[in-house]
C-alpha atoms as a PDB file:
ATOM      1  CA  UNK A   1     -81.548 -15.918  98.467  1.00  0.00           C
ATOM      2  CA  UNK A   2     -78.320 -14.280  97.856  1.00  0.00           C
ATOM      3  CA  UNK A   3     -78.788 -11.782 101.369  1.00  0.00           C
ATOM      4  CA  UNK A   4     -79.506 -14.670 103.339  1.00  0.00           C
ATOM      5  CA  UNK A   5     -76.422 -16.326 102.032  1.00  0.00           C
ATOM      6  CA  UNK A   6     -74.543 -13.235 102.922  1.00  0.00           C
ATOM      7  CA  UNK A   7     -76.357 -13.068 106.228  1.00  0.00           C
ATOM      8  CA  UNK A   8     -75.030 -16.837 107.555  1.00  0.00           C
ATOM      9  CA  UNK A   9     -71.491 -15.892 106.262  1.00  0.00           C
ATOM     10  CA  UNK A  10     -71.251 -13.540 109.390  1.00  0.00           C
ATOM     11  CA  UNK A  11     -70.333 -14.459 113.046  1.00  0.00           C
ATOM     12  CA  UNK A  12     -72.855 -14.624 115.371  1.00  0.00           C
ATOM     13  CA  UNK A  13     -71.412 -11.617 117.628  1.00  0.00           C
ATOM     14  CA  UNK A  14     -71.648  -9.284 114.411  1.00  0.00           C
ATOM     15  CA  UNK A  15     -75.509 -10.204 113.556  1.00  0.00           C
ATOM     16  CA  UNK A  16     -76.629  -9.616 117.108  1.00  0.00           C
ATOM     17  CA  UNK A  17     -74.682  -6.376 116.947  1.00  0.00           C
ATOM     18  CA  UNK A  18     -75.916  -5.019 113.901  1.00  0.00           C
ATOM     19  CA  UNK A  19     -79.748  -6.347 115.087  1.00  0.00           C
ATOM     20  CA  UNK A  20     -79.110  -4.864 118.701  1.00  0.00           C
ATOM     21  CA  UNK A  21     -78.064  -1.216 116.598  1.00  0.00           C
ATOM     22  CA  UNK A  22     -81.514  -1.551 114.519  1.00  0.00           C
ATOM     23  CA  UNK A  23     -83.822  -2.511 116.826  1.00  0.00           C
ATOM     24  CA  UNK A  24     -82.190  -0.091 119.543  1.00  0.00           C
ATOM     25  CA  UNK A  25     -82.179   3.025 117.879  1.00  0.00           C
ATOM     26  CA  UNK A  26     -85.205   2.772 115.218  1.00  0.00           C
ATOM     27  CA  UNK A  27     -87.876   3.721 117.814  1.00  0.00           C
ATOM     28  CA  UNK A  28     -86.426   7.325 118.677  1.00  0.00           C
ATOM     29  CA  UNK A  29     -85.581   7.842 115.021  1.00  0.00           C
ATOM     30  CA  UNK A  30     -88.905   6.822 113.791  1.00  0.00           C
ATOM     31  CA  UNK A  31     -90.432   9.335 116.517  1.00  0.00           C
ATOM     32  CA  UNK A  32     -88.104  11.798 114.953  1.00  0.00           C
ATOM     33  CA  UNK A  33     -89.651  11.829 112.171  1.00  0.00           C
ATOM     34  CA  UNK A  34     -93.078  11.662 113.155  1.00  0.00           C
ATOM     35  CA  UNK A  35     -92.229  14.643 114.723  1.00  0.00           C
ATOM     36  CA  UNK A  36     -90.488  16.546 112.106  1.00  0.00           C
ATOM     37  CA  UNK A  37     -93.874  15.594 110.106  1.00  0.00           C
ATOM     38  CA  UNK A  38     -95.937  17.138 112.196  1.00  0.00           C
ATOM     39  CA  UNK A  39     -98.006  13.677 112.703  1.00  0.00           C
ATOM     40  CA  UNK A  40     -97.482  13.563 116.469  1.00  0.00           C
ATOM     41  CA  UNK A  41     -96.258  15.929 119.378  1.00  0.00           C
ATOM     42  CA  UNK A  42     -93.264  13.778 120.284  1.00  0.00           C
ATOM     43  CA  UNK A  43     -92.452  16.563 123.127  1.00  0.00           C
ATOM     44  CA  UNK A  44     -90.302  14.447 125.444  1.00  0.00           C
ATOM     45  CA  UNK A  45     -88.570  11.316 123.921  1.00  0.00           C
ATOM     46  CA  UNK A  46     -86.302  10.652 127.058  1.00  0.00           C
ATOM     47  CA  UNK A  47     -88.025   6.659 127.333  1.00  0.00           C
ATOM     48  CA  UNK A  48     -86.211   6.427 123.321  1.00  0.00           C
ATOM     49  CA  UNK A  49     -83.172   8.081 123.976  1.00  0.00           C
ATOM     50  CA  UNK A  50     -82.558   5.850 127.148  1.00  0.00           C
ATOM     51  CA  UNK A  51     -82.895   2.689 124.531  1.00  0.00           C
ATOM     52  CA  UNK A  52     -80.670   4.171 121.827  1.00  0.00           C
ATOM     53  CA  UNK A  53     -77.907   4.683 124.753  1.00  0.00           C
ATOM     54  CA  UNK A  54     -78.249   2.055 126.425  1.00  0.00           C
ATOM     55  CA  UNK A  55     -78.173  -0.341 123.245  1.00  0.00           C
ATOM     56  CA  UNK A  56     -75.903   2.217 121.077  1.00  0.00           C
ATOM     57  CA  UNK A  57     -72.592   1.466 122.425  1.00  0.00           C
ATOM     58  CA  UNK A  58     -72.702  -2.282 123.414  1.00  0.00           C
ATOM     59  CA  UNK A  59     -73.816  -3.032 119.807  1.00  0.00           C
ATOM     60  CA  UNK A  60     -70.721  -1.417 118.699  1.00  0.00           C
ATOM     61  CA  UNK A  61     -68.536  -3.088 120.982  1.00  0.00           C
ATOM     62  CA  UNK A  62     -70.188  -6.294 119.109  1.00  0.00           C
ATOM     63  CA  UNK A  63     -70.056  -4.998 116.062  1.00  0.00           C
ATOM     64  CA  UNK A  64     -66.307  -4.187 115.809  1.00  0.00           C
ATOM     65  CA  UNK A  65     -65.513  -8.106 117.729  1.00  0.00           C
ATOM     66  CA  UNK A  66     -67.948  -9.254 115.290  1.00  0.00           C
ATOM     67  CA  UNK A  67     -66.166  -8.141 111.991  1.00  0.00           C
ATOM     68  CA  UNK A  68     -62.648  -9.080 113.689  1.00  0.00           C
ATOM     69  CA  UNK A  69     -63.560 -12.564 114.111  1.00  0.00           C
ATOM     70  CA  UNK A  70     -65.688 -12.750 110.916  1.00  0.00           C
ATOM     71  CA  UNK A  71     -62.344 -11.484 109.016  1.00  0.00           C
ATOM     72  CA  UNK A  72     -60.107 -13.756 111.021  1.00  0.00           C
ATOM     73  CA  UNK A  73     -62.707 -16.766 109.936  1.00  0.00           C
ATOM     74  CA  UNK A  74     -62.714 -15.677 106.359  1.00  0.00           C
ATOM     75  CA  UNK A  75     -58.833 -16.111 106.179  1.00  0.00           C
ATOM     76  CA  UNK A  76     -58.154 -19.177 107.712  1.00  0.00           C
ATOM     77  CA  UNK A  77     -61.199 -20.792 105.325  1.00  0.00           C
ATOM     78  CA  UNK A  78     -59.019 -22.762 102.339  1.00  0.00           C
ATOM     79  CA  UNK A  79     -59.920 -20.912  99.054  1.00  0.00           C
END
């Protein structure tokens, strides 16, 4: 209950950020390690490294207007 409290406490541009960054880049990492495991023969994982780019940096971009505006919230809130 807490982390969900937590969660709504953010802005909306920061939660889509961080969510973009997971579900961008958690495809190529988990073929990675399937990889490095010796579970599959990843050979080329250009299709996953074209997500993770293209969803890398414009999750940042959200990210960094997300916290901004989720700090700039938290101090005009009355304590």
């Amino acid at each position: 209950m807490r982390v969900k409290l937590f969660w709504n406490k953010l802005h909306i541009l920061l939660r889509v950020g961080l969510g973009l960054l997971f579900f961008g880049s958690t495809p190529l990492l988990i073929v990675i390690a399937l990889d490095a495991l010796s579970i599959i023969d990843a050979g080329n994982g250009l299709g996953f490294g074209l997500l993770t780019l293209l969803t890398f940096y414009p999750s940042l971009v959200l990210i960094v207007v997300g916290v901004v505006l989720t700090l700039v919230k938290r101090m005009k809130k009355p304590k």
